[in-house]
Protein backbone atom coordinates (compact mmCIF):
# COMPACT_ATOMS: atom_id res chain seq x y z
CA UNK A 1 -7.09 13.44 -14.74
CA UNK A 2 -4.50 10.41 -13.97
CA UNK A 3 -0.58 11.67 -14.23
CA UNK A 4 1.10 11.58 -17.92
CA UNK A 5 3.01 9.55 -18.63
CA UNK A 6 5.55 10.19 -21.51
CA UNK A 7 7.08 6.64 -23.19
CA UNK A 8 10.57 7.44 -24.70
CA UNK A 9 11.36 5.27 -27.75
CA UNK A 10 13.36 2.72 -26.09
CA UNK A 11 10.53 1.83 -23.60
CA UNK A 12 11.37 3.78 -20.60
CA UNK A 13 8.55 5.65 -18.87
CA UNK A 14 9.57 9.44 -18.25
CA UNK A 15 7.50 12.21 -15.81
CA UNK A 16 6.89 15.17 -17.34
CA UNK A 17 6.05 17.05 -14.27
CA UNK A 18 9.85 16.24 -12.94
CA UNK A 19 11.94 15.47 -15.79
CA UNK A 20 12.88 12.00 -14.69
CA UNK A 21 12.80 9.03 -15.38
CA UNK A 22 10.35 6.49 -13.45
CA UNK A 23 12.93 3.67 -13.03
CA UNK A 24 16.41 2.53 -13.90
CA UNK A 25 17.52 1.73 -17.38
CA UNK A 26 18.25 -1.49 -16.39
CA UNK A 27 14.73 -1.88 -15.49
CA UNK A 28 12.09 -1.76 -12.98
CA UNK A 29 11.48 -5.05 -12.02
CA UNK A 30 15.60 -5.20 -11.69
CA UNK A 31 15.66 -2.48 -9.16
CA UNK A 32 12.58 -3.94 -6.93
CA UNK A 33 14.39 -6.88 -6.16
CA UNK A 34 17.87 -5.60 -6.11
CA UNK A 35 17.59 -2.32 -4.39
CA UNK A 36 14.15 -2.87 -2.34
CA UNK A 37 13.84 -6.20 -1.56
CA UNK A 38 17.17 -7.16 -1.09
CA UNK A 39 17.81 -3.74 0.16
CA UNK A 40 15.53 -4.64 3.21
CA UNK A 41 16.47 -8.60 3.67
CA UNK A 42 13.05 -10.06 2.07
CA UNK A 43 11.32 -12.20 1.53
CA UNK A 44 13.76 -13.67 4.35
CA UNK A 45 12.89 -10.97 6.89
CA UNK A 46 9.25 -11.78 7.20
CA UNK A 47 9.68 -15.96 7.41
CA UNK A 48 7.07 -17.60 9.89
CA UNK A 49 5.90 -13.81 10.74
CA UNK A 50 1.94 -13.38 11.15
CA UNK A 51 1.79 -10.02 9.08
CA UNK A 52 4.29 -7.61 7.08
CA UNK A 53 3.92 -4.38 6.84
CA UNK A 54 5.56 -2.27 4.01
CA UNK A 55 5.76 1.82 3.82
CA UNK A 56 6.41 3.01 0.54
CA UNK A 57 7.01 6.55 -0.34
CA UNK A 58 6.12 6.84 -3.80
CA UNK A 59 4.09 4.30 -5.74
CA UNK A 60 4.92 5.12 -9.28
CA UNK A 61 4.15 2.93 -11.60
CA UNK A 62 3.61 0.28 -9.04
CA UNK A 63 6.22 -1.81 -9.94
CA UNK A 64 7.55 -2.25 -6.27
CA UNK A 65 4.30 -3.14 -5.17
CA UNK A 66 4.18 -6.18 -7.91
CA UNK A 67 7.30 -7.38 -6.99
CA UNK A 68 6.31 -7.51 -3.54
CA UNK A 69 3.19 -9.06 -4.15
CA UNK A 70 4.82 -11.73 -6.73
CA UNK A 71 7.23 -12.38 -3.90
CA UNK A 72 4.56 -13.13 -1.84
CA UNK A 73 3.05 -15.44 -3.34
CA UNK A 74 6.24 -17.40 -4.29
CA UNK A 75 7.42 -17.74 -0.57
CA UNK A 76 6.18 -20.55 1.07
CA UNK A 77 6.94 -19.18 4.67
CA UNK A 78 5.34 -15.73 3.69
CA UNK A 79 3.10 -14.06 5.99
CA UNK A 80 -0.78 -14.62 6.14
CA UNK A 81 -1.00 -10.89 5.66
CA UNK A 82 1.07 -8.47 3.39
CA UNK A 83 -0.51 -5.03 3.98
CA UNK A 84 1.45 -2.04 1.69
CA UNK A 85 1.32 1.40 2.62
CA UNK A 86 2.39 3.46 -0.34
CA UNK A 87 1.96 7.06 -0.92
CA UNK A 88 1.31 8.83 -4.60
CA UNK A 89 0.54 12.33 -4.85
CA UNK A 90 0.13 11.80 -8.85
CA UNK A 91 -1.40 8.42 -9.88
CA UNK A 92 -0.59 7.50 -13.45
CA UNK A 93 -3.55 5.55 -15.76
CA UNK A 94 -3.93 2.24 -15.45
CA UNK A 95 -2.97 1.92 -18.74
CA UNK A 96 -0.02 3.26 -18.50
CA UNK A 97 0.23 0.38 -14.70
CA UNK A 98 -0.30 -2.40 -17.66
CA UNK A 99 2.22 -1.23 -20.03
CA UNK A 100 4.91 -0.86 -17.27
CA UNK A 101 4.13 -4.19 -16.61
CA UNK A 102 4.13 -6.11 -19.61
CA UNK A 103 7.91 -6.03 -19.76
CA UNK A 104 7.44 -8.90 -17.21
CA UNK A 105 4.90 -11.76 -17.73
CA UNK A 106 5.34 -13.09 -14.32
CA UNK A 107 3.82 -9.82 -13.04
CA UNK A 108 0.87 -9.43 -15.53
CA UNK A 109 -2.05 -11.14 -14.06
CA UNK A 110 -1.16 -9.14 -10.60
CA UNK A 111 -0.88 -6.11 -12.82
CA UNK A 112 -4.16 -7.06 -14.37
CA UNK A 113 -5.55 -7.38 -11.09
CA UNK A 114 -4.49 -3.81 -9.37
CA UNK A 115 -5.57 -2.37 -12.82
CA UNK A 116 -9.25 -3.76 -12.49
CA UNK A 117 -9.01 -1.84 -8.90
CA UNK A 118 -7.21 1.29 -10.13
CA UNK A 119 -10.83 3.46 -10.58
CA UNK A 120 -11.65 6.47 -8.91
CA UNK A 121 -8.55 7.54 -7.65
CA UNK A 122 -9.01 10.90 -5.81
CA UNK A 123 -7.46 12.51 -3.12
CA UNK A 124 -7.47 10.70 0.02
CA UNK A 125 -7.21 6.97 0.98
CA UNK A 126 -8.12 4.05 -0.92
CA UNK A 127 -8.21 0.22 0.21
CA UNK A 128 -7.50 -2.41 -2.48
CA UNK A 129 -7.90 -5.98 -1.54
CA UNK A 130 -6.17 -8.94 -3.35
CA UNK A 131 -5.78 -12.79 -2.63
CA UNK A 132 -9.14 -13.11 -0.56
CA UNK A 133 -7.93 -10.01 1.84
CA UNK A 134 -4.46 -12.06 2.31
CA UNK A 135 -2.48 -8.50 0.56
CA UNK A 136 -3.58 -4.73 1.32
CA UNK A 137 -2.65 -2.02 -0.92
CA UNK A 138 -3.72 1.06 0.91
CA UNK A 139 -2.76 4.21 -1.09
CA UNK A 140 -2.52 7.30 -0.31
CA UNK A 141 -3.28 10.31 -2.52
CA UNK A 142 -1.70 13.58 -1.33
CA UNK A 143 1.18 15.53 -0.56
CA UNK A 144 3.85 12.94 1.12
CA UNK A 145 4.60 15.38 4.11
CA UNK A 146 0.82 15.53 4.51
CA UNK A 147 0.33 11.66 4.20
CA UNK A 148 3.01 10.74 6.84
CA UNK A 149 2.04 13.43 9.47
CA UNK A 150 -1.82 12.40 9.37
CA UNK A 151 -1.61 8.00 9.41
CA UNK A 152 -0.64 6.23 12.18
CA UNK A 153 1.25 3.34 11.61
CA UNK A 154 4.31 1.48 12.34
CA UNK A 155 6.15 -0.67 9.49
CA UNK A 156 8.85 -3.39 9.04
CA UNK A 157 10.15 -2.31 6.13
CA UNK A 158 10.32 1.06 4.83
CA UNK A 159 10.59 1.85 0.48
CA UNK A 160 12.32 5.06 -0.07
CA UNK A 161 11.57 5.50 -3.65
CA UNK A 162 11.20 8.64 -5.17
CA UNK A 163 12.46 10.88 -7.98
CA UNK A 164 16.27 12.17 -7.96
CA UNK A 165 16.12 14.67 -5.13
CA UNK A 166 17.46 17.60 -7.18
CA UNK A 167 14.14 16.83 -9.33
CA UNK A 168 11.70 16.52 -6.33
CA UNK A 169 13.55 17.63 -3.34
CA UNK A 170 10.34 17.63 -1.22
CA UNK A 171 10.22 13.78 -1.12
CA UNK A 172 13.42 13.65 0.57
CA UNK A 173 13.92 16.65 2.48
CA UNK A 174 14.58 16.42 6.28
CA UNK A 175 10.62 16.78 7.38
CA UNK A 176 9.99 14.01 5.46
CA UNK A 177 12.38 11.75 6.23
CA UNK A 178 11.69 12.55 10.48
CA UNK A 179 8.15 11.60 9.21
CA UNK A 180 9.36 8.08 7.53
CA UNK A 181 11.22 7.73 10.78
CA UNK A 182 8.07 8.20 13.33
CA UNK A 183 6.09 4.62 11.69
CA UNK A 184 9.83 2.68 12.10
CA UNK A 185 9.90 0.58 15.12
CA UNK A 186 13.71 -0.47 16.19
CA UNK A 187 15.14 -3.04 13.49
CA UNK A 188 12.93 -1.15 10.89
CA UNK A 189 15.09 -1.73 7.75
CA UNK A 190 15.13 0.68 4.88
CA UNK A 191 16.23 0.51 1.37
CA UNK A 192 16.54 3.18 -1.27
CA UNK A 193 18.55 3.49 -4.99
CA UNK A 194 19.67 7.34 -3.86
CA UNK A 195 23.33 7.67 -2.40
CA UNK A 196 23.01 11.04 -1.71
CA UNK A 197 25.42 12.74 0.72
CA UNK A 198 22.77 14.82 1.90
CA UNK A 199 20.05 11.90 2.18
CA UNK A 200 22.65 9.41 3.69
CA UNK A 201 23.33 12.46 6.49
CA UNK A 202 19.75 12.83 6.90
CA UNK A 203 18.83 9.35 7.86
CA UNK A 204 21.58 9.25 10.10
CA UNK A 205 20.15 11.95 11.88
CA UNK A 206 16.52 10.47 12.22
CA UNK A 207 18.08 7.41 13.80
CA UNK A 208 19.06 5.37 11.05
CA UNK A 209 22.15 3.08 10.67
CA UNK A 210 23.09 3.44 7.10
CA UNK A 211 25.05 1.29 4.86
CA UNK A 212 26.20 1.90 1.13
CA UNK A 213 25.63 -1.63 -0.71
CA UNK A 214 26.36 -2.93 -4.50
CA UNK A 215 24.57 -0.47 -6.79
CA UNK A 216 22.32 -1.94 -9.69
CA UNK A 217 23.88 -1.28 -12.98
CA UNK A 218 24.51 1.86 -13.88
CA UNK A 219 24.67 2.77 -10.38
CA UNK A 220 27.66 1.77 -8.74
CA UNK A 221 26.22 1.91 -4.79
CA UNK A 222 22.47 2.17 -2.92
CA UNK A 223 21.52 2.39 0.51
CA UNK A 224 20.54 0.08 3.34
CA UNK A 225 19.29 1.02 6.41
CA UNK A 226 17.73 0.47 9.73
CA UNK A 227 16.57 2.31 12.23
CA UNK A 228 18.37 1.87 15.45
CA UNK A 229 18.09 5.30 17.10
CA UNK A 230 20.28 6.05 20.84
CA UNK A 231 17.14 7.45 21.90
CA UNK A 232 13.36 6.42 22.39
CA UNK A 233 11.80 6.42 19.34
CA UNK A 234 8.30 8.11 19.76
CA UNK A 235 5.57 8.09 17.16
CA UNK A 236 2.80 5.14 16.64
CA UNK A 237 2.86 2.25 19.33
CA UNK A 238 4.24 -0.93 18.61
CA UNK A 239 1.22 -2.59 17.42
CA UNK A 240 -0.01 -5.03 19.50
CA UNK A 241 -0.12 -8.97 18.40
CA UNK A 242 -3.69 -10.67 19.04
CA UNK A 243 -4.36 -14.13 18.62
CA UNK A 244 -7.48 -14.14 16.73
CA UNK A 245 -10.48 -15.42 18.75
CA UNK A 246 -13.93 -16.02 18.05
CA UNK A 247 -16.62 -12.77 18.47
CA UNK A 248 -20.25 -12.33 17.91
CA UNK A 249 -22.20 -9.71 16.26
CA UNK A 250 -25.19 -8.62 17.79
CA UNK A 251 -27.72 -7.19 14.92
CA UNK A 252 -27.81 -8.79 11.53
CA UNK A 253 -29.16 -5.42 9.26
CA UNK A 254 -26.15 -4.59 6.66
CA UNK A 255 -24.24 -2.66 8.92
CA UNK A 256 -23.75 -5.56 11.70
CA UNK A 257 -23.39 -8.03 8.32
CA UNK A 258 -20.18 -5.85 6.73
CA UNK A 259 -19.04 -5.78 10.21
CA UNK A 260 -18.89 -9.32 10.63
CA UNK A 261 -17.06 -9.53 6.82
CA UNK A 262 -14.53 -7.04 8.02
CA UNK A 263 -13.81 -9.05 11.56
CA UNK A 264 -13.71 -12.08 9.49
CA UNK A 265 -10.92 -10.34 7.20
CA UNK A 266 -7.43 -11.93 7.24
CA UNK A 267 -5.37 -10.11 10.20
CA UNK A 268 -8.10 -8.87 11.95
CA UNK A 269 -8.92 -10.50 15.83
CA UNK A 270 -11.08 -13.07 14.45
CA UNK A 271 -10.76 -16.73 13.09
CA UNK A 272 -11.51 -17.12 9.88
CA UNK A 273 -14.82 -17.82 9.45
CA UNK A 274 -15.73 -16.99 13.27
CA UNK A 275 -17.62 -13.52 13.28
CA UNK A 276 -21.32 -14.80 14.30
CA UNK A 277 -23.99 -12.71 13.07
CA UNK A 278 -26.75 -12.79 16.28
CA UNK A 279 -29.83 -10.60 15.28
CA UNK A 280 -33.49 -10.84 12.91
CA UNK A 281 -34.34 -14.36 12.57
CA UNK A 282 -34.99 -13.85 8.59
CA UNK A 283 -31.38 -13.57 8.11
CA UNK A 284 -28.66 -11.42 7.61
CA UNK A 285 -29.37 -8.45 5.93
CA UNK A 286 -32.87 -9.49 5.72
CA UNK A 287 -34.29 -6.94 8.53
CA UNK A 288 -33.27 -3.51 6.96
CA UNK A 289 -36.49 -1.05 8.31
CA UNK A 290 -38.34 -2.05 5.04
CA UNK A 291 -35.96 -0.69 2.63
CA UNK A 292 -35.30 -2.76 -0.71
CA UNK A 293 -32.61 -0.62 -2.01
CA UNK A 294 -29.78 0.60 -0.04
CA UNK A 295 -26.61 3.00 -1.54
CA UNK A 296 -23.23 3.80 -0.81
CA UNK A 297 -21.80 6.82 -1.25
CA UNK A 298 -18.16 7.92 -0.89
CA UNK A 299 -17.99 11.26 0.98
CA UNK A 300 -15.60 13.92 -1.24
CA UNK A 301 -12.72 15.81 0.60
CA UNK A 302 -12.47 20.06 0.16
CA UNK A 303 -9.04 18.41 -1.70
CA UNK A 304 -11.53 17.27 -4.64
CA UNK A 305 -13.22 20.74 -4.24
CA UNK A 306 -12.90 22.44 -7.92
CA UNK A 307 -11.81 19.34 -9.55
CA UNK A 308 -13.02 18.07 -13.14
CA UNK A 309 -13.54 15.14 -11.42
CA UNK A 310 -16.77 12.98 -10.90
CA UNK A 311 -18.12 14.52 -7.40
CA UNK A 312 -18.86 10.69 -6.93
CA UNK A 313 -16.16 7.95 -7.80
CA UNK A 314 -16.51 4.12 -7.89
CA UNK A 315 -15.20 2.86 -4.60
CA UNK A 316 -12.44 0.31 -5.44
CA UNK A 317 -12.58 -1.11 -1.51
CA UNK A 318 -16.50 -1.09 -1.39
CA UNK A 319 -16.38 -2.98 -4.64
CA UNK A 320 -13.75 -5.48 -3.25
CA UNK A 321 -15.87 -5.64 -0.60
CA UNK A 322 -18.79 -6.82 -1.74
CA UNK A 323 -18.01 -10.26 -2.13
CA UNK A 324 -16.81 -10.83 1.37
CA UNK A 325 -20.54 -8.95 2.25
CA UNK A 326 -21.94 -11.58 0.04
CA UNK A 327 -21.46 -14.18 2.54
CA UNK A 328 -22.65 -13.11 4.87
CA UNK A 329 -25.89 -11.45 3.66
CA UNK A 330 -27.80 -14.20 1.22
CA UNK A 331 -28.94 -12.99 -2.11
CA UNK A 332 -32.84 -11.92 -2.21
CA UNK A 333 -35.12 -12.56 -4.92
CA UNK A 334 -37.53 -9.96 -6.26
């Protein structure tokens, strides 16, 4: 079952399981600019850059994400590829994504776009594609000490967003924040609405340089960071930057056809357009051992084990994917 939600009177969206409040009064969309954009220098930071990468660790109500997204969009030096990492133990309904959103028309075709996505959330990873594979959402549904110690990935800019740390002290307790730390590379900046004596102490011992800006109303301060360690940070390599080529895909069945979408994807090694498909000359997707009907079928972790879930959920990435299969396997009559 998604996470409740409880709506106080004056419109504020409240977690039962913590007893706090999702956002600031002064609003959502307020703090995601003020405190994690700004917070982290964007959309300035990623002019003329080839792809952003965002950690996030705790999507909420997704409001970060939109504002991200939105700001995207609006920049005309953004990068070709925004991928965000975010991690959510608890989704929420995507009813309850919509009505967070609707508080801010600029954001509620995006909104209405993660929402259409936002199916079959259980625990594990999930892929959701937007602006023709241009911005990744990949979320992550688990524990956040479990999430960080398992990927492998380094980011530019790091979202420290949580619930007050007296309310979920797990989020920002010292194993988790050593985790944030190991996908920073140096210059990795950091932005979160806690000021925290503890937190602030923390970061500064995972190799942070921290910084107390101009809070956003009521808070008087937040923090600003980046990671700048006196020793050799270890973790993820820094991730290699390919110039995307041209490649050929020897055998045309589905397999070698979602290949060729996925090489084809923005930010992968390959031109746009450039995976060749080499294989059956009746097409791609056309030599398949006989078989007219082919399924997909999401394996379920022991996590979902128990659950009163669906033991098979709609796949929001294979979904997303299919149009990018589409063209490159032709549709075939009956």
């Amino acid at each position: 079952m998604p996470e409740p939600v409880e709506w106080l009177a004056d419109g504020t969206p409240r977690s039962p399981r913590f007893q706090d409040i999702y956002r600031s009064t002064t609003g959502g969309l307020a703090q995601a600019r003020h405190v994690f954009l700004r917070g982290c220098g964007l959309p300035a930071a990623w002019a003329g850059q080839r792809q952003w990468r965002i950690l996030e660790t705790g999507f909420g109500l997704g409001l970060n994400f939109l504002a991200t997204w939105h700001a995207w969009k609006d920049d005309p030096q953004r990068p070709r590829m925004l991928h965000f990492a975010s991690l959510e133990a608890w989704p929420v309904a995507a009813a309850d994504l919509l009505r967070s959103a609707a508080a801010h028309p600029e954001l509620e075709p995006l909104a209405q776009q993660l929402a259409a996505q936002w199916i079959g959330l259980l625990p594990g990873v999930h892929r959701l594609s937007f602006e023709d594979g241009h911005v990744l959402l990949t979320l992550d549904v688990r524990d956040v000490q479990d999430a960080l110690r398992e990927r492998s990935c380094r980011a530019d800019s790091v979202f420290l967003d949580g619930f007050d740390p007296q309310r979920n002290p797990r989020m920002w307790e010292q194993h988790t924040l050593k985790a944030v730390a190991r996908h920073c590379r140096r210059g990795t900046r950091l932005a979160t609405w806690t000021v925290a004596g503890e937190v602030r102490r923390e970061l500064v011992q995972c190799g942070f340089a921290v910084e107390r800006t101009e809070g956003l109303a009521p808070k008087r301060h937040c923090l600003a960071a980046v990671f700048d360690p006196a020793w050799s940070p270890k973790g993820a390599p820094a991730p290699t930057e390919v110039a995307p080529a041209r490649c050929v895909v020897v055998g045309a069945g589905l397999a070698g056809a979602a290949a060729a979408a996925r090489l084809g994807r923005p930010g992968r090694a390959c031109r746009p357009g450039a995976p060749r498909l080499a294989g059956h000359r009746a097409g791609p997707g056309r030599c398949t051992g006989g078989r007219r009907l082919g399924a997909a079928r999401r394996p379920v972790g022991a996590a979902c084990v128990g659950r009163r879930r669906p033991a098979v959920a709609p796949d929001p990435l294979r979904r997303a994917h299919d149009a990018a299969l589409r063209m490159h396997v032709p549709a075939r009559g009956r």
